[in-house]
C-alpha atoms as a PDB file:
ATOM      1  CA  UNK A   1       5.492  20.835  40.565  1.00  0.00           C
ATOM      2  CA  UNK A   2       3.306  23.892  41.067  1.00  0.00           C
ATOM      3  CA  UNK A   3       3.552  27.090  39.542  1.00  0.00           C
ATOM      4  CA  UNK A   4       6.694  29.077  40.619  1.00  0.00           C
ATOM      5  CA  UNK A   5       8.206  26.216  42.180  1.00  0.00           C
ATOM      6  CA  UNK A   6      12.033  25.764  40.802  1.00  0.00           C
ATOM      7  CA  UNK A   7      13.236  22.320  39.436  1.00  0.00           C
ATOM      8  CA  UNK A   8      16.449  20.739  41.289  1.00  0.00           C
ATOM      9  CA  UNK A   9      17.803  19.235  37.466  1.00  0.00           C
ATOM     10  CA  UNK A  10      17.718  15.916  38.658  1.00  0.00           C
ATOM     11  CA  UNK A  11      16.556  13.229  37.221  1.00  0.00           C
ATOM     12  CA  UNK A  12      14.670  10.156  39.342  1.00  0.00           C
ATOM     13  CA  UNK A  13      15.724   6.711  38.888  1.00  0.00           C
ATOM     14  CA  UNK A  14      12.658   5.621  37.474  1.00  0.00           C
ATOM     15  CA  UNK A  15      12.589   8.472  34.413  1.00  0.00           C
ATOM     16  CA  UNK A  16      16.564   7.929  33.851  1.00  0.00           C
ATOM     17  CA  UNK A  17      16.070   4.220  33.342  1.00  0.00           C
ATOM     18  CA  UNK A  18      13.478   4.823  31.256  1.00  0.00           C
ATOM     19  CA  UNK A  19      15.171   6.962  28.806  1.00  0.00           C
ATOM     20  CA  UNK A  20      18.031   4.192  28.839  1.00  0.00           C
ATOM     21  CA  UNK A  21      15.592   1.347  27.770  1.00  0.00           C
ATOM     22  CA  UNK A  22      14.074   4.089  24.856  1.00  0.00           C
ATOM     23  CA  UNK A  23      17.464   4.859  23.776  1.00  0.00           C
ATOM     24  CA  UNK A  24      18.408   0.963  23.537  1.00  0.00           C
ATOM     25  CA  UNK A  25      15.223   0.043  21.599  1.00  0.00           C
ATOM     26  CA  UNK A  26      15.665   3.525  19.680  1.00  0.00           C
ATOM     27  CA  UNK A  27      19.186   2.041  18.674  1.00  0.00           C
ATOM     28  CA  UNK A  28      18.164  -1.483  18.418  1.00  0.00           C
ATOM     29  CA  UNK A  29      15.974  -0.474  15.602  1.00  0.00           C
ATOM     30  CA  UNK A  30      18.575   1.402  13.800  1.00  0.00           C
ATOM     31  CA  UNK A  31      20.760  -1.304  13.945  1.00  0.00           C
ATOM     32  CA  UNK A  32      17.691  -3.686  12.491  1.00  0.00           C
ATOM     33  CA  UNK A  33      17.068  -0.911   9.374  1.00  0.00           C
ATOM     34  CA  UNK A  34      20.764  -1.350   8.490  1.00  0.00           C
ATOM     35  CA  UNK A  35      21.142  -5.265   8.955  1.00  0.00           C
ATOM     36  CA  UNK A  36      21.494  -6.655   4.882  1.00  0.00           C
ATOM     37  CA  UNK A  37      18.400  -8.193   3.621  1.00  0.00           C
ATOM     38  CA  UNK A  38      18.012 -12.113   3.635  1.00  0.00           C
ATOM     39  CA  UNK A  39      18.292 -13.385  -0.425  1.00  0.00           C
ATOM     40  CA  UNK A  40      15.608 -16.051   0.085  1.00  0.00           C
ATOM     41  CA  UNK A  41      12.888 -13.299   1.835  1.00  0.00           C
ATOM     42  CA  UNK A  42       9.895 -12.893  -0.238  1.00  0.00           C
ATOM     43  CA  UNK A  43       9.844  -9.418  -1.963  1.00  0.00           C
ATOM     44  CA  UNK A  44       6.479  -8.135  -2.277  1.00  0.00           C
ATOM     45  CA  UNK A  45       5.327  -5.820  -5.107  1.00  0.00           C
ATOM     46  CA  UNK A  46       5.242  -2.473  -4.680  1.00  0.00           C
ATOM     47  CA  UNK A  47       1.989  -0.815  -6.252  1.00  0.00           C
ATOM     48  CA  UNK A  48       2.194   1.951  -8.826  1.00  0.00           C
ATOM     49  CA  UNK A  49       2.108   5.108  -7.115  1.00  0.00           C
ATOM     50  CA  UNK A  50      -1.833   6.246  -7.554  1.00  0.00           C
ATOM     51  CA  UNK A  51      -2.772   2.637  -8.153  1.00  0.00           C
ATOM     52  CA  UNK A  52      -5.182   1.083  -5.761  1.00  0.00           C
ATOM     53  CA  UNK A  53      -4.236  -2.023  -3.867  1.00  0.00           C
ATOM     54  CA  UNK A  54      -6.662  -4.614  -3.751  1.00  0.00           C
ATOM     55  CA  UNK A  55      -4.785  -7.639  -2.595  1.00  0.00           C
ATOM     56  CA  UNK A  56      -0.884  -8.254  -1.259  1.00  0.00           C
ATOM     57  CA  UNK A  57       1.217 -10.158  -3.509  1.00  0.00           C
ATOM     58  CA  UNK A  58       4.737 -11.443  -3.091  1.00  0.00           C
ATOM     59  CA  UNK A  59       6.787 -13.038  -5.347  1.00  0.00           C
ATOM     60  CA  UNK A  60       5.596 -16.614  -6.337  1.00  0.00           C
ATOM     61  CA  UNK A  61       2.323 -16.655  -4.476  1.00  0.00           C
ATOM     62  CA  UNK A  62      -1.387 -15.597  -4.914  1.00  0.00           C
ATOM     63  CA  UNK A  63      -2.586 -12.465  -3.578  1.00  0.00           C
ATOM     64  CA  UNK A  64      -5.318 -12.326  -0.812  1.00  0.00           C
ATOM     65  CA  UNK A  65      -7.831  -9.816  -1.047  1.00  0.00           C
ATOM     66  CA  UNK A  66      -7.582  -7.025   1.636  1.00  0.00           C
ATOM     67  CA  UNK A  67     -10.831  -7.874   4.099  1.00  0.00           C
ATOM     68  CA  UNK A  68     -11.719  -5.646   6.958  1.00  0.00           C
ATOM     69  CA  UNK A  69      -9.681  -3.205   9.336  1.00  0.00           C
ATOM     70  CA  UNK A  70      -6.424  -4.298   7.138  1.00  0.00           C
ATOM     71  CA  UNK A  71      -8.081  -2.125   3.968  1.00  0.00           C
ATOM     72  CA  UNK A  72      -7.632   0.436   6.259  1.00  0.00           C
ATOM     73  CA  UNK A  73      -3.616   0.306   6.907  1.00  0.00           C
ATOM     74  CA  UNK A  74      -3.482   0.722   3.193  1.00  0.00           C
ATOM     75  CA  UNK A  75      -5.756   3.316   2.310  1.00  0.00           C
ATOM     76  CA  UNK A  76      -8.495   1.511   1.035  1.00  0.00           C
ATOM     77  CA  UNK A  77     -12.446   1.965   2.751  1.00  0.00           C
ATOM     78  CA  UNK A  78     -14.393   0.087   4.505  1.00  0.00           C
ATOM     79  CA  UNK A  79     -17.849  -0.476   2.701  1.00  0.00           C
ATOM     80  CA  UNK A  80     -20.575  -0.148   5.971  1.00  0.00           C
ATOM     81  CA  UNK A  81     -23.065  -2.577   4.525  1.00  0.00           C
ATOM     82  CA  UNK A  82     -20.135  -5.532   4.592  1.00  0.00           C
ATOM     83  CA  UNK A  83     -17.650  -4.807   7.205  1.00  0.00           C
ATOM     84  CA  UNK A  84     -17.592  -6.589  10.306  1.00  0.00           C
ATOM     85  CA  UNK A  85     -18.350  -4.851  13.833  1.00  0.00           C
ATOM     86  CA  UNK A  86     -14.928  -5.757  15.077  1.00  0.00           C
ATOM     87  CA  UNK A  87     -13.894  -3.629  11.565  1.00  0.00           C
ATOM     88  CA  UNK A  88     -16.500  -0.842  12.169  1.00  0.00           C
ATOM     89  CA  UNK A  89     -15.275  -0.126  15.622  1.00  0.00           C
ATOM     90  CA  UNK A  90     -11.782   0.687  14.087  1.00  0.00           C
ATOM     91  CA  UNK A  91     -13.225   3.596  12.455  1.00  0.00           C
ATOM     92  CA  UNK A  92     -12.846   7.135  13.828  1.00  0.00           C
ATOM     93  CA  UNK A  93     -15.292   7.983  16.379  1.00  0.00           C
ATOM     94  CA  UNK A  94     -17.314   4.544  16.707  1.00  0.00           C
ATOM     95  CA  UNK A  95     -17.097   1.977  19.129  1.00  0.00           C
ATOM     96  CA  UNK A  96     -18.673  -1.160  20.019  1.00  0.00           C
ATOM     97  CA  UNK A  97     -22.144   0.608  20.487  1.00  0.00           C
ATOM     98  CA  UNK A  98     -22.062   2.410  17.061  1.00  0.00           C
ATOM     99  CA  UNK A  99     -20.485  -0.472  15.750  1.00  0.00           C
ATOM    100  CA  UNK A 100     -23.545  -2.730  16.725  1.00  0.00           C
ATOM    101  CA  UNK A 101     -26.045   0.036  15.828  1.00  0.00           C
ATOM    102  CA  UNK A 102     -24.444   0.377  12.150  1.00  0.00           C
ATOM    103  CA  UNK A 103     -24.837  -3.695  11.577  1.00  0.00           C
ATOM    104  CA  UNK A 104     -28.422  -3.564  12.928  1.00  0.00           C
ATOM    105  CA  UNK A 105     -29.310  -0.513  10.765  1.00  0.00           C
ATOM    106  CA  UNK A 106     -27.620  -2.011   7.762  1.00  0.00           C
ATOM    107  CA  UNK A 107     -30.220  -4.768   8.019  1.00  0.00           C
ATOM    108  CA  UNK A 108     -33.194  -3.161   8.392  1.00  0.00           C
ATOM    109  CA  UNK A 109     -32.003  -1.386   5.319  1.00  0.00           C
ATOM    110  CA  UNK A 110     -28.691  -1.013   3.532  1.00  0.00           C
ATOM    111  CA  UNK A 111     -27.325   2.382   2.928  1.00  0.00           C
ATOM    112  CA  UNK A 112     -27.188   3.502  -0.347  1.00  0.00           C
ATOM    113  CA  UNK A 113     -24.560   6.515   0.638  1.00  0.00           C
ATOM    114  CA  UNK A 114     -22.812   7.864   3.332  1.00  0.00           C
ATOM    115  CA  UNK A 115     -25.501   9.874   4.187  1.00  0.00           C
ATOM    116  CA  UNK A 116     -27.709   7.439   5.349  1.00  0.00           C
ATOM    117  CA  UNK A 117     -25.009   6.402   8.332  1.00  0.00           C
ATOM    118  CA  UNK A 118     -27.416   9.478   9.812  1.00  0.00           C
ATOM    119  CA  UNK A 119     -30.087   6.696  10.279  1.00  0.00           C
ATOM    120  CA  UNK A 120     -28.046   4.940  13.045  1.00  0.00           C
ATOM    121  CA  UNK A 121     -28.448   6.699  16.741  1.00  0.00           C
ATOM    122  CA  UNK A 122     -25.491   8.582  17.867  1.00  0.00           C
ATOM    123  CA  UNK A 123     -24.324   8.668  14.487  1.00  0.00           C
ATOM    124  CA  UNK A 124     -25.045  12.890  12.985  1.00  0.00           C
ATOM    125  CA  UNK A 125     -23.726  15.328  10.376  1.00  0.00           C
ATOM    126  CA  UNK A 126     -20.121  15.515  12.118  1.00  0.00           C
ATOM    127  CA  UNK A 127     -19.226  12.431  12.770  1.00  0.00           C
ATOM    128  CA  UNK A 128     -20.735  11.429   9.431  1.00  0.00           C
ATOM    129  CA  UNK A 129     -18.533  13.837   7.914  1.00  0.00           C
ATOM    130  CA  UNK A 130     -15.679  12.095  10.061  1.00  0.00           C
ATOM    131  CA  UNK A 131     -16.292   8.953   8.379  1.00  0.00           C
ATOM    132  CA  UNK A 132     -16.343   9.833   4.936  1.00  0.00           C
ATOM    133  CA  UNK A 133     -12.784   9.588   4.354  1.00  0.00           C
ATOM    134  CA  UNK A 134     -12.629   5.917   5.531  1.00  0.00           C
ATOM    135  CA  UNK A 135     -15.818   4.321   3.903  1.00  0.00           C
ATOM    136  CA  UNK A 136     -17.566   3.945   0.695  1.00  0.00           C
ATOM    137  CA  UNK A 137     -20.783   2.322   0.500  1.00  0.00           C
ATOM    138  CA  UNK A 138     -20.749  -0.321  -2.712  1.00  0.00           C
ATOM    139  CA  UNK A 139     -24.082  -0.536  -4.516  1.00  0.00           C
ATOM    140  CA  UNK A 140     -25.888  -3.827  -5.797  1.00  0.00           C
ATOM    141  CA  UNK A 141     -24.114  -5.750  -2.951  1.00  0.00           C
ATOM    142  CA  UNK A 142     -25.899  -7.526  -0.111  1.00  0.00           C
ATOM    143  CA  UNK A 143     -26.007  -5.859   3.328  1.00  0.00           C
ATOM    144  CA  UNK A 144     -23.787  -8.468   5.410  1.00  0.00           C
ATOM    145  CA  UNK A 145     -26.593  -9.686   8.384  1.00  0.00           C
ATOM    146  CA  UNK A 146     -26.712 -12.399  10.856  1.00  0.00           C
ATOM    147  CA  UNK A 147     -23.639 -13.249  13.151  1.00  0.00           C
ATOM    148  CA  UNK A 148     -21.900  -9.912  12.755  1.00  0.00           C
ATOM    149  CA  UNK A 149     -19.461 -10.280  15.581  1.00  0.00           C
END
């Protein structure tokens, strides 16, 4: 519609049955949140708040470390001298390209900071400043080389 054009107020057929289908799986999901909980479902362990989560326990079983792109759905960083590429490109701002340029500059020479992310190509002060947030570089531990993908 262009500029000073009036609407009619109706609706296609297409954009009303798609409202329908959001407002089913809108109410499907409400239904779901207040369906009782199953006695024999694991509960997991809900961390302290502040405390960091290394690993996901439930009840009766062994925690697995958090590895990769899954530190970052809980608020943990991803170190840049371990992380895969498939990892890196989940970061803000880097894709496959930056991805593959932080694993080859990693080993030529691990980064001791975030800082040194500036060594990569295509990789400057603002989007090293992006990444901050999301990584932290661990040091005394090996830069992660070889079959990266």
């Amino acid at each position: 519609m262009s500029r000073g054009e009036k609407s009619s107020g109706r609706v296609s057929a297409g954009s009303a049955s798609a409202g329908r289908a959001a407002l089913c799986f809108a109410s499907a999901l409400a239904l779901l949140s207040l369906a009782p909980r199953s006695q024999h479902a694991p509960l997991c362990a809900d961390p302290e708040a502040g405390a960091e989560l290394a690993a996901v326990l439930c009840a009766g079983q062994s925690g697995t470390p958090l590895r990769g792109a899954t530190r970052l759905l809980f608020g943990l960083r991803l170190d840049p001298n371990r992380a895969d590429v498939a990892s890196l490109e989940a970061l803000p701002g880097i894709g496959p390209a930056r991805a593959a340029a932080i694993a080859a500059e990693r080993c030529r020479r691990p980064f001791a900071g975030p800082a040194d992310l500036e060594r990569v190509v295509g990789i400057g002060p603002r989007i090293r400043a992006a990444l901050e947030p999301w990584i932290e570089v661990e040091t005394g531990v090996a830069a992660r080389c070889g079959a990266v993908h």
